[in-house]
N, C-alpha and C. Protein backbone atom coordinates (compact mmCIF):
# COMPACT_ATOMS: atom_id res chain seq x y z
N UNK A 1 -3.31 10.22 38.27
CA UNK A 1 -2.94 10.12 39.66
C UNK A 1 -1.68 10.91 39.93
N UNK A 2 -1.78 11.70 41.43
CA UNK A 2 -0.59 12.47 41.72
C UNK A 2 -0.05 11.55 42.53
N UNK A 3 2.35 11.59 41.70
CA UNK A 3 2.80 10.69 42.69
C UNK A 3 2.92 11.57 43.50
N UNK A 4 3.59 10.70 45.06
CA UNK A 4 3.93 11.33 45.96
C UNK A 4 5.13 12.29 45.63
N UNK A 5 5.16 13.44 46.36
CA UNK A 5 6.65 14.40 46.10
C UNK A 5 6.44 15.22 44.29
N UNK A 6 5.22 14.51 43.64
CA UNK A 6 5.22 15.18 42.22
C UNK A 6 4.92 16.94 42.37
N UNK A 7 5.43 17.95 41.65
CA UNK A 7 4.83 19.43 41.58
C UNK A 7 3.79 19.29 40.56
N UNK A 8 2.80 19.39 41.61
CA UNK A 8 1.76 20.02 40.95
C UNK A 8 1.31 21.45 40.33
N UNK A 9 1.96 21.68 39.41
CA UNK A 9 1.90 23.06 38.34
C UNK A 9 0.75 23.34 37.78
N UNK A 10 0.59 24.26 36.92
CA UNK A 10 -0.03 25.20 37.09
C UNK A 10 -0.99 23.90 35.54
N UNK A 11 -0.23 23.28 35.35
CA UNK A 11 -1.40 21.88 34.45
C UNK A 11 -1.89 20.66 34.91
N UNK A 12 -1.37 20.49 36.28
CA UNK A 12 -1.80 19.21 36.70
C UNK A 12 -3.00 19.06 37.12
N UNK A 13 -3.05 17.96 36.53
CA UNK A 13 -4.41 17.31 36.67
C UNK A 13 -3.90 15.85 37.31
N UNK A 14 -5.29 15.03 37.02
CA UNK A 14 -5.37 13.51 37.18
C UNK A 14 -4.45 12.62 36.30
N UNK A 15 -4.38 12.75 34.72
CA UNK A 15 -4.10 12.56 34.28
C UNK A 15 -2.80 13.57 33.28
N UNK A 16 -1.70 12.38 33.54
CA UNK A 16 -0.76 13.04 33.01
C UNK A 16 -1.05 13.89 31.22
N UNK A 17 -0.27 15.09 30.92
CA UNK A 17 -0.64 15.38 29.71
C UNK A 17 -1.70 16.41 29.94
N UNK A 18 -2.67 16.21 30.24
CA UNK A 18 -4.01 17.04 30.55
C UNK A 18 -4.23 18.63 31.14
N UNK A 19 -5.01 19.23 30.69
CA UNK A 19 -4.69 20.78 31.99
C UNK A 19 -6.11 20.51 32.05
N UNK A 20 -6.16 21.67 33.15
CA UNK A 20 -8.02 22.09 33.28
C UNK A 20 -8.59 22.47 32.18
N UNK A 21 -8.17 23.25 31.22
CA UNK A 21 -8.76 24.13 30.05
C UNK A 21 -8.49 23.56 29.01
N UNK A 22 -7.53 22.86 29.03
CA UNK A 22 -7.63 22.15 27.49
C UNK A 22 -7.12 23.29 26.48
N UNK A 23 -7.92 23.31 24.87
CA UNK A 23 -7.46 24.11 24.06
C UNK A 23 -6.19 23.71 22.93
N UNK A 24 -6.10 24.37 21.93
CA UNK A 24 -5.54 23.98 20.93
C UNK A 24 -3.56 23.85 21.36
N UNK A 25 -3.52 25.14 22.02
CA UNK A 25 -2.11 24.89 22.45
C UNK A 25 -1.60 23.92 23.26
N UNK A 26 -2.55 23.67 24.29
CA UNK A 26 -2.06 22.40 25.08
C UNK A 26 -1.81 21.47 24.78
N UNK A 27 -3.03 21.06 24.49
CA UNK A 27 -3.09 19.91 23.11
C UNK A 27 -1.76 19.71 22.27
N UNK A 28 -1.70 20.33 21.28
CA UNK A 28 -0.12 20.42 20.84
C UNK A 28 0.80 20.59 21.20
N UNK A 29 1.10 21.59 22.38
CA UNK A 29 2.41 20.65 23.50
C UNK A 29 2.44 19.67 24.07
N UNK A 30 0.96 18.92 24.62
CA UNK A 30 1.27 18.36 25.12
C UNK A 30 1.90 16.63 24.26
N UNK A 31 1.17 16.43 23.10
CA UNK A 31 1.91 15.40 21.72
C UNK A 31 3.26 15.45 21.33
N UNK A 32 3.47 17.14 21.08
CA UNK A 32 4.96 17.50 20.83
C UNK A 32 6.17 17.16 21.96
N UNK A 33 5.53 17.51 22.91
CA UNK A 33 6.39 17.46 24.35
C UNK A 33 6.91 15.74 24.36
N UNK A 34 5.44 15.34 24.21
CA UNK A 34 5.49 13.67 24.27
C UNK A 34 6.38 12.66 23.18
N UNK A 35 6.11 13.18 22.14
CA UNK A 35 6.90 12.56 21.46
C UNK A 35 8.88 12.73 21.46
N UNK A 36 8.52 14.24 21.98
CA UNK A 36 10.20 14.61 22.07
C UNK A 36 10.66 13.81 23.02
N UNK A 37 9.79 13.69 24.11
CA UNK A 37 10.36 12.80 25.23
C UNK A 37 10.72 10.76 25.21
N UNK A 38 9.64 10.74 24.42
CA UNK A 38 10.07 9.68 23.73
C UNK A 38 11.50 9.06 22.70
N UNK A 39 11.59 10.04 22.42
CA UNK A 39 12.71 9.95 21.00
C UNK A 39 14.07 9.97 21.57
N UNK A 40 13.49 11.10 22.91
CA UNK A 40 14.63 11.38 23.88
C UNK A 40 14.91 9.72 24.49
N UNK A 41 14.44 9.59 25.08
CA UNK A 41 14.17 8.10 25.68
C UNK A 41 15.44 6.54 24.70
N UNK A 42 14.18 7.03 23.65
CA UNK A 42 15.12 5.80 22.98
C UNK A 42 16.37 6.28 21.79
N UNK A 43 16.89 7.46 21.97
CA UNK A 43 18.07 7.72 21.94
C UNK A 43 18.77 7.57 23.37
N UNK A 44 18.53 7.76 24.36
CA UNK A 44 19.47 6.80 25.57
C UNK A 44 19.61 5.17 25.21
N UNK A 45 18.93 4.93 24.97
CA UNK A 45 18.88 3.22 24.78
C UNK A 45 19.63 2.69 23.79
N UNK A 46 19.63 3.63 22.74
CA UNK A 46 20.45 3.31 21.20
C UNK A 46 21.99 3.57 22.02
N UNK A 47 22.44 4.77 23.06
CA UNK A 47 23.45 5.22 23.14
C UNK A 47 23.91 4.03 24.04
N UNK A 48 23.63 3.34 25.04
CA UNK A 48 23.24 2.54 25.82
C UNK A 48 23.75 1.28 25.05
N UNK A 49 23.28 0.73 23.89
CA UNK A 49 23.88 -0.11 23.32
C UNK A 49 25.58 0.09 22.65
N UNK A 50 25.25 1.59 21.97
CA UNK A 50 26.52 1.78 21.57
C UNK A 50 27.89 1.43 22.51
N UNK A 51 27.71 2.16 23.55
CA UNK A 51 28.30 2.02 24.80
C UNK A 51 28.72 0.83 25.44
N UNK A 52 27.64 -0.80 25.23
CA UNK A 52 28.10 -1.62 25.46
C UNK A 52 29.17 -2.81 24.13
N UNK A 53 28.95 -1.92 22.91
CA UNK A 53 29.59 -2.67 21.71
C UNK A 53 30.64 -2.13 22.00
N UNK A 54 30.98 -0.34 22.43
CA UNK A 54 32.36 -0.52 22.47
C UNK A 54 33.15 -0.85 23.41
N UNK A 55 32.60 -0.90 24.49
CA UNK A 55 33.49 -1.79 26.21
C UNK A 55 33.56 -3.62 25.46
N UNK A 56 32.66 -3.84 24.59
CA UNK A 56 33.02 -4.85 24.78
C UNK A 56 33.92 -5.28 23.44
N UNK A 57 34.27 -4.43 22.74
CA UNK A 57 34.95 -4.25 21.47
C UNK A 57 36.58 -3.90 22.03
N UNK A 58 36.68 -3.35 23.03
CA UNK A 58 37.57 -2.53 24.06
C UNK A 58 38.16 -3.99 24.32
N UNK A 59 37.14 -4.61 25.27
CA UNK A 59 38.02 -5.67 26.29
C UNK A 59 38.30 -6.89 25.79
N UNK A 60 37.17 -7.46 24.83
CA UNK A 60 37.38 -8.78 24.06
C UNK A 60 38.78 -8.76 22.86
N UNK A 61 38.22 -7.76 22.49
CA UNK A 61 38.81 -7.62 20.89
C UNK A 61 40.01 -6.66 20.65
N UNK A 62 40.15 -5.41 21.62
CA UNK A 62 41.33 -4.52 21.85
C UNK A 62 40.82 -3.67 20.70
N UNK A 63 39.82 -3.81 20.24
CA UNK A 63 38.96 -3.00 18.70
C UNK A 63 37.68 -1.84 19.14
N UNK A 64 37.90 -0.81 19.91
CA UNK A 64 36.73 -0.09 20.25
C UNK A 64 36.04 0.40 18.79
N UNK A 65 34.56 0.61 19.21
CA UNK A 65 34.01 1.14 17.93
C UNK A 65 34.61 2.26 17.34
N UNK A 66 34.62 3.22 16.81
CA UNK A 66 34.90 4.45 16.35
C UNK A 66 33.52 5.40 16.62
N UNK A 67 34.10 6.15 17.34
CA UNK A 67 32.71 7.38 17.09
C UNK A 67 31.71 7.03 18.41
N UNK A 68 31.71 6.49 19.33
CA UNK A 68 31.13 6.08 20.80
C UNK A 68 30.77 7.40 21.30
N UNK A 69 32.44 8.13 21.74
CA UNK A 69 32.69 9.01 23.04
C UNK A 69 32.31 10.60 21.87
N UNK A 70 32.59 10.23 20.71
CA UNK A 70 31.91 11.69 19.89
C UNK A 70 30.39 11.60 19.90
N UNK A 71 29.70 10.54 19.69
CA UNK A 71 28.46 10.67 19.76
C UNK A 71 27.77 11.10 21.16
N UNK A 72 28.59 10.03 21.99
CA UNK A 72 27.78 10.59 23.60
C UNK A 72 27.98 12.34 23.97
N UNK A 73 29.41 12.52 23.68
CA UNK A 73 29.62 14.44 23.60
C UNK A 73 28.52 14.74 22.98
N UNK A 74 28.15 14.83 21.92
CA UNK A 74 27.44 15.49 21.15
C UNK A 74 26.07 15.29 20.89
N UNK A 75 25.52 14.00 21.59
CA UNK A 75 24.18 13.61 22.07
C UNK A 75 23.25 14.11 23.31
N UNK A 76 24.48 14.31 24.25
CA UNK A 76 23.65 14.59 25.58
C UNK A 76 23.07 15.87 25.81
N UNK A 77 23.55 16.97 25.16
CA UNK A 77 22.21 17.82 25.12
C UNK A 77 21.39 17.95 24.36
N UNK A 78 21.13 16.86 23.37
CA UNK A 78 20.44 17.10 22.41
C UNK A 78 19.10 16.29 23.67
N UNK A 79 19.54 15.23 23.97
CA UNK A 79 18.44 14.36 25.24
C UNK A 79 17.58 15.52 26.14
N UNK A 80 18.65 16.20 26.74
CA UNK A 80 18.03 17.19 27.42
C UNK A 80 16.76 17.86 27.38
N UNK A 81 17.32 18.69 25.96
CA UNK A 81 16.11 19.64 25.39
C UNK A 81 15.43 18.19 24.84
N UNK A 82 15.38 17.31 24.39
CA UNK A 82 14.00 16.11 23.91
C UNK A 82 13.54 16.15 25.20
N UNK A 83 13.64 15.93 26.48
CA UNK A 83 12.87 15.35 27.79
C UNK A 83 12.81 16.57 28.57
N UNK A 84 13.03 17.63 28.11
CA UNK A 84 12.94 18.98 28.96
C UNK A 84 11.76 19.08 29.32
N UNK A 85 11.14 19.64 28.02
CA UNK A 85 9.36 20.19 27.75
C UNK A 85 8.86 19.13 28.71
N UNK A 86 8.32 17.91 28.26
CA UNK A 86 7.84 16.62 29.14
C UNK A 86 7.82 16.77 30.41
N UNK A 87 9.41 16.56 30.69
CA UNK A 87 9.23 16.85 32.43
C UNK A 87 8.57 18.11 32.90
N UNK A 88 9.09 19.27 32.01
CA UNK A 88 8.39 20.49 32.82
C UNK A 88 6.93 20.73 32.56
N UNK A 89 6.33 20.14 31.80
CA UNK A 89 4.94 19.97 31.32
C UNK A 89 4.02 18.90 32.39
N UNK A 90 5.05 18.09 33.00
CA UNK A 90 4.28 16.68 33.90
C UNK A 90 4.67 17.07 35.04
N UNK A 91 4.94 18.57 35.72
CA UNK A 91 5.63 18.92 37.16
C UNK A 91 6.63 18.09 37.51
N UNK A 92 7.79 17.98 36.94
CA UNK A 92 8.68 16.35 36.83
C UNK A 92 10.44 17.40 37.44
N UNK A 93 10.40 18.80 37.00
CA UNK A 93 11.09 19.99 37.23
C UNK A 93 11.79 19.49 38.62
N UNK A 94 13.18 19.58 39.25
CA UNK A 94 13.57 20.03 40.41
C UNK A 94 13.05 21.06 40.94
N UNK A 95 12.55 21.62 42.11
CA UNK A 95 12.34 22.77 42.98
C UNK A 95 11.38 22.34 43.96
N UNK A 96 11.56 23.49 44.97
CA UNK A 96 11.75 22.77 46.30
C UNK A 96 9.98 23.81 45.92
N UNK A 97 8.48 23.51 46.28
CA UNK A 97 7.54 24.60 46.37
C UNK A 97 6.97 24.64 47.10
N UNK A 98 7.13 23.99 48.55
CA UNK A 98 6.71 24.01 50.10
C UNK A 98 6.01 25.53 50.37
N UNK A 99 6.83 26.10 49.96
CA UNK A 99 6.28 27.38 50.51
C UNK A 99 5.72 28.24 49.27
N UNK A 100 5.21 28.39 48.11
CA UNK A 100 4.43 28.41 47.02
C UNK A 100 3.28 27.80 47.44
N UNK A 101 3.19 26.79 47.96
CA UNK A 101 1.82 26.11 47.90
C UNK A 101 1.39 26.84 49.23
N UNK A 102 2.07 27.32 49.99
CA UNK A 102 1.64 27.52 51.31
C UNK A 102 0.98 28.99 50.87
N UNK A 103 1.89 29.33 50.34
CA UNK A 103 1.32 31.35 49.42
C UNK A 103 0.09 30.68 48.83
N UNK A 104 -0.02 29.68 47.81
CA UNK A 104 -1.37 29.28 47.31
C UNK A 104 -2.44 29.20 47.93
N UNK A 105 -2.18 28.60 49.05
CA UNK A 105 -2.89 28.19 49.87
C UNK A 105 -4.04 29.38 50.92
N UNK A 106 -2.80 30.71 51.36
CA UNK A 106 -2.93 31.61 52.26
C UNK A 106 -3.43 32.82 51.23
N UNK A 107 -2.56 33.17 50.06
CA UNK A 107 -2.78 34.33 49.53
C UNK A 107 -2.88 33.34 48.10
N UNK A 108 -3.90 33.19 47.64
CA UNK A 108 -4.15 32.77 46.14
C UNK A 108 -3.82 33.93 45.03
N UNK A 109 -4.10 34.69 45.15
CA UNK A 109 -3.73 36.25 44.02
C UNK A 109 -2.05 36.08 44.26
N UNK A 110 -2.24 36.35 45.44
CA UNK A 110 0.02 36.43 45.06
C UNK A 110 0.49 35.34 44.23
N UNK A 111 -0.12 34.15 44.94
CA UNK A 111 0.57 32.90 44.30
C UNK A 111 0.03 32.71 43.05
N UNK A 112 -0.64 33.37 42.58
CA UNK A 112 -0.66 33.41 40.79
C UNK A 112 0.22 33.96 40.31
N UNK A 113 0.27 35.02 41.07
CA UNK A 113 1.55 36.81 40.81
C UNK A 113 2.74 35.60 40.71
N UNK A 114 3.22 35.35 41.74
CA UNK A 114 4.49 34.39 41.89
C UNK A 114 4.58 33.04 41.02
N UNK A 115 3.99 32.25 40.67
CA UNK A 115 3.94 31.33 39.63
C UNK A 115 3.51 32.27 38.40
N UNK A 116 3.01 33.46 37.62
CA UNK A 116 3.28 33.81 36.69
C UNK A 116 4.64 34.08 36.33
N UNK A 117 4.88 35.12 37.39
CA UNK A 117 6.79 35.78 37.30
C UNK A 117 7.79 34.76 37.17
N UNK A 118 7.17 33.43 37.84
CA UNK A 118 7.89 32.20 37.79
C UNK A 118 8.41 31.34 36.09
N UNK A 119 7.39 31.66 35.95
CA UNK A 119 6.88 31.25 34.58
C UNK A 119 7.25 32.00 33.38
N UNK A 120 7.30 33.50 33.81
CA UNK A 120 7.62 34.36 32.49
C UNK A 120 8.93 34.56 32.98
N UNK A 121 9.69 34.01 33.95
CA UNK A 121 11.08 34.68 33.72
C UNK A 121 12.02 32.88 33.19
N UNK A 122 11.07 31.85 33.38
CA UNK A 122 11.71 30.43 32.79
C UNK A 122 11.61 30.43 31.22
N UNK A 123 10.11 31.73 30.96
CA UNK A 123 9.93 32.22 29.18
C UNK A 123 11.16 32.88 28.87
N UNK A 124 11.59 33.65 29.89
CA UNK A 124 12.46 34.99 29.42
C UNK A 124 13.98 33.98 29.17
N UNK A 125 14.25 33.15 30.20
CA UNK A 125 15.36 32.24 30.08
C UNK A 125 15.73 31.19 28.53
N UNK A 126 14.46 31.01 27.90
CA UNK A 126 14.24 30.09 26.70
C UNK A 126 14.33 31.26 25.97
N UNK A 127 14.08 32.26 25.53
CA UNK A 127 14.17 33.43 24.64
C UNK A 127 15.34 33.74 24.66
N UNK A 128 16.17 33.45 25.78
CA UNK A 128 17.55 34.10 25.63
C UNK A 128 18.58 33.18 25.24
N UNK A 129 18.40 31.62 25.74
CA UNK A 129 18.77 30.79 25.08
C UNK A 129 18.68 30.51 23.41
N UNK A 130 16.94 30.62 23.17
CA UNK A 130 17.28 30.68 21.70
C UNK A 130 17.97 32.03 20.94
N UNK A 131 17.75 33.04 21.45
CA UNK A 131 18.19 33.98 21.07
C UNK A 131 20.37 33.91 20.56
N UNK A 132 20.99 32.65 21.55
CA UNK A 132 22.24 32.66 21.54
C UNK A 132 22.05 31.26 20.71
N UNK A 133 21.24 30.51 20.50
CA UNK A 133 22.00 29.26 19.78
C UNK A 133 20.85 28.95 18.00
N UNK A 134 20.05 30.09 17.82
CA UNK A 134 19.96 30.01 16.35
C UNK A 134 20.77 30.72 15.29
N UNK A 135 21.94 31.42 15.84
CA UNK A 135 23.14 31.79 15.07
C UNK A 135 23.47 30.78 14.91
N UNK A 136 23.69 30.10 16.10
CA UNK A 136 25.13 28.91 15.95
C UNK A 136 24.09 27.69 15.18
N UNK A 137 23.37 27.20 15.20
CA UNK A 137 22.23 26.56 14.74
C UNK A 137 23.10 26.54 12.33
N UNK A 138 22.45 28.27 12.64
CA UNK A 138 22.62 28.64 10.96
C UNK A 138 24.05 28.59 10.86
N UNK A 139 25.18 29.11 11.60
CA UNK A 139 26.69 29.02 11.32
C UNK A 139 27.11 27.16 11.38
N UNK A 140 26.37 26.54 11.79
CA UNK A 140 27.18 25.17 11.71
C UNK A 140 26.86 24.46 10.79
N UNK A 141 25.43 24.83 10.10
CA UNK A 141 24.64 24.22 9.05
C UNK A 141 25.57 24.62 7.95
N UNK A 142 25.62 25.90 7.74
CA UNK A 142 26.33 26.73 6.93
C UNK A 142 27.78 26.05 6.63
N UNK A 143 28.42 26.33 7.69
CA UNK A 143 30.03 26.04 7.87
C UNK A 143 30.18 24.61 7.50
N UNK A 144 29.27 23.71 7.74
CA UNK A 144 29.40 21.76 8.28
C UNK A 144 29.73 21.73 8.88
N UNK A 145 29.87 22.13 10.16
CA UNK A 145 30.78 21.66 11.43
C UNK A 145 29.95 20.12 11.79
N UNK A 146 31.48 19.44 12.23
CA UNK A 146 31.49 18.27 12.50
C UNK A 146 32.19 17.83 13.91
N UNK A 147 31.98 17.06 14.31
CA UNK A 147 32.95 16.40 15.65
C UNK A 147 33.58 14.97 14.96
N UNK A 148 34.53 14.61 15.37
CA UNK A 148 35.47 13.13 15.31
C UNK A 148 36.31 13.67 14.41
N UNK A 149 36.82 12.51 13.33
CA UNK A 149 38.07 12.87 12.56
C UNK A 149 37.80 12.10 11.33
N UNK A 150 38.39 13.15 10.51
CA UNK A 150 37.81 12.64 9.26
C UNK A 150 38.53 11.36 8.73
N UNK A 151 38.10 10.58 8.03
CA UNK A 151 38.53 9.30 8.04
C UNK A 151 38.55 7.93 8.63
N UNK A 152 38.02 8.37 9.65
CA UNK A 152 37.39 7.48 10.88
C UNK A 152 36.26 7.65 11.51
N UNK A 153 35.86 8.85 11.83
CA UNK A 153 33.86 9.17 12.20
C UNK A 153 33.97 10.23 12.23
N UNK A 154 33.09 10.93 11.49
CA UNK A 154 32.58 12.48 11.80
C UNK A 154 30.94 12.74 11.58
N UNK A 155 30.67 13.30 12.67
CA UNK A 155 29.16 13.53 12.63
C UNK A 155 28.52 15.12 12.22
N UNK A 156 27.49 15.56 11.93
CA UNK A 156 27.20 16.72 11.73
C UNK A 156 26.92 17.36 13.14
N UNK A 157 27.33 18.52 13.39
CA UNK A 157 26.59 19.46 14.44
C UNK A 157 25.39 19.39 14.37
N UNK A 158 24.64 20.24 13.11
CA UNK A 158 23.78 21.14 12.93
C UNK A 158 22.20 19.94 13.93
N UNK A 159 22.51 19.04 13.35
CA UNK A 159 20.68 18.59 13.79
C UNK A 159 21.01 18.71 15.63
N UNK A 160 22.09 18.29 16.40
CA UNK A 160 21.96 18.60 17.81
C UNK A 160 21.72 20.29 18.14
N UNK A 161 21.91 21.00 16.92
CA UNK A 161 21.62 22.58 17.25
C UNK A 161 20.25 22.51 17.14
N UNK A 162 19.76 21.69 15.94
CA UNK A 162 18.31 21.95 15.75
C UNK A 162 17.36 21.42 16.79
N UNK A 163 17.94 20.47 17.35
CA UNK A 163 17.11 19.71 18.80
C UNK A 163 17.11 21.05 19.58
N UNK A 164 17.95 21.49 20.13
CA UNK A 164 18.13 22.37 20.97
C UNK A 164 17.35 23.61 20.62
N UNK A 165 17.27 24.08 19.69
CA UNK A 165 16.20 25.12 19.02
C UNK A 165 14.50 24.95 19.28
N UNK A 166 14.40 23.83 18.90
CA UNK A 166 13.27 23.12 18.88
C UNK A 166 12.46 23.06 20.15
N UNK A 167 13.68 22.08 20.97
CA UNK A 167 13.69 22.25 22.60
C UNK A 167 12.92 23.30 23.45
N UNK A 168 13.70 24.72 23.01
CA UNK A 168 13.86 25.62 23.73
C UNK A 168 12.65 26.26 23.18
N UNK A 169 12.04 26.12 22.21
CA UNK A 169 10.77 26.87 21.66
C UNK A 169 10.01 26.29 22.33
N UNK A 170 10.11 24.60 22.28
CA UNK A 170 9.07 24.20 23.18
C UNK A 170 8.54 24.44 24.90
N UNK A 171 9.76 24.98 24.96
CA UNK A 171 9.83 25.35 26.56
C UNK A 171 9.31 26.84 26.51
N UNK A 172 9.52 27.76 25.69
CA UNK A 172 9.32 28.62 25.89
C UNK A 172 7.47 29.01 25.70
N UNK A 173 7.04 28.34 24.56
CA UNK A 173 5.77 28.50 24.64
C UNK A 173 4.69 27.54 25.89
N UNK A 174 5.51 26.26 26.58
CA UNK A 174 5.08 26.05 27.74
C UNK A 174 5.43 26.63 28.74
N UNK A 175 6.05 27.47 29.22
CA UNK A 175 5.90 28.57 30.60
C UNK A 175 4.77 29.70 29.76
N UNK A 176 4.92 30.03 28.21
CA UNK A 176 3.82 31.54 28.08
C UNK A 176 2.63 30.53 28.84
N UNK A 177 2.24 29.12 28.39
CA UNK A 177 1.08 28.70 28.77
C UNK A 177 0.47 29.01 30.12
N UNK A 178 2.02 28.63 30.54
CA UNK A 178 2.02 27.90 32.21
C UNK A 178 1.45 29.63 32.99
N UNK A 179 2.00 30.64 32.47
CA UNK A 179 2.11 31.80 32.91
C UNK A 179 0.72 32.65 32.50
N UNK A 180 0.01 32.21 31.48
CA UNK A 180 -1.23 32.63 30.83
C UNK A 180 -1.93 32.20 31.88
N UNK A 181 -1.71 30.67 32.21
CA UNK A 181 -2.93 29.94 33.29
C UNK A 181 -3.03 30.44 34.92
N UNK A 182 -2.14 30.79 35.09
CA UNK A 182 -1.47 31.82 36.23
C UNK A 182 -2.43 32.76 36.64
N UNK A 183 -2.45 33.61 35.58
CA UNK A 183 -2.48 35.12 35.48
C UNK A 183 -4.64 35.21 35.20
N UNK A 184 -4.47 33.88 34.54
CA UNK A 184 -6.53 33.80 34.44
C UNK A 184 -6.99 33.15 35.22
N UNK A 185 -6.08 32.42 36.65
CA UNK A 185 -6.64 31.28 37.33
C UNK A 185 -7.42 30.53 36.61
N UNK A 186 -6.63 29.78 35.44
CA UNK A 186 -7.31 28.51 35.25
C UNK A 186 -6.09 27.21 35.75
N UNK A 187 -5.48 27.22 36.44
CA UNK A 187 -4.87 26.03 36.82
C UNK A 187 -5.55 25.59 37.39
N UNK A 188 -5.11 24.51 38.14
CA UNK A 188 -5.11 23.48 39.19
C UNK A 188 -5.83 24.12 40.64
N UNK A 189 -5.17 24.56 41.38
CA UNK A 189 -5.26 25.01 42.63
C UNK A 189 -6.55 26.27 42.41
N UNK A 190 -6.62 27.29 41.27
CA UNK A 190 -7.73 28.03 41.46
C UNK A 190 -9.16 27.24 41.78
């Protein structure tokens, strides 16, 4: 079922997860996507607790946890890229497409043209992203970079680089999709 106000992209269907064509790639974004979004999910909830042990470690006890405000720094984009793919896979994305659907609607060939270009320049954006953070990815693994202080909490960089890597691959091979389906009218609206 479509909610109200949902973008209907170039995979929506009835059912969330699903495209018209199906196929091996979808399929596997669409599990991968899912599970990232999940993990994403209940890492808010874990952080969520953390958050309430140390306010209440803070106000009862004058004893905050150690390592709270380093983890939330160094968690929240790792959430991001987990619930990125998902949302942009379930039309879940901010953007306004009033007038896309209206091109869909009036000129169907453009509005493939325009949701491909759409699509391969959100590819071109994930290529350039990974392109800047699998250095830093291998330099922090390499180096150990850590956040907090030693002796009291320090966490590793490297796996929030590797979320973010991960992330961004996943995004990037869902716009080639999104932009493949475009360009063969097999979405939604063809």
């Amino acid at each position: 079922m479509t909610q109200i106000g949902q973008d209907n992209g170039p995979n929506a269907t009835d059912e969330p997860g699903a495209s018209p064509d199906g196929g091996a790639l979808d399929s596997f974004l669409g599990k991968v996507s899912g599970s990232m979004n999940a993990l994403g999910s209940a890492w808010i909830f874990v952080l969520m607790i953390l958050i309430n042990i140390d306010a209440g470690g803070r106000t009862w006890f004058a004893a905050p946890m150690d390592g709270v405000v380093e983890m939330i720094e160094l968690t929240l984009v790792a959430i991001v890229f987990l619930q990125l793919g998902d949302a942009t896979r379930q039309g879940r994305l901010t953007r306004s497409d009033g007038f896309f659907k209206l091109i869909m609607r009036k000129k169907p060939a453009f509005g493939r043209f325009l949701g491909a270009l759409f699509d391969g320049l959100g590819l071109a954006f994930m290529v350039i992203i990974l392109w800047g953070s699998v250095p830093i990815l291998i330099e922090s693994y390499r180096e150990d970079f850590y956040v907090g202080t030693e002796g009291i909490f320090t966490a590793p960089v490297w796996p929030v680089k590797l979320i973010v890597v991960i992330g961004a691959s996943l995004m990037a091979l869902q716009f080639a999709d999104f932009a493949r389906r475009y360009l063969t009218g097999t979405h939604k609206n063809s």
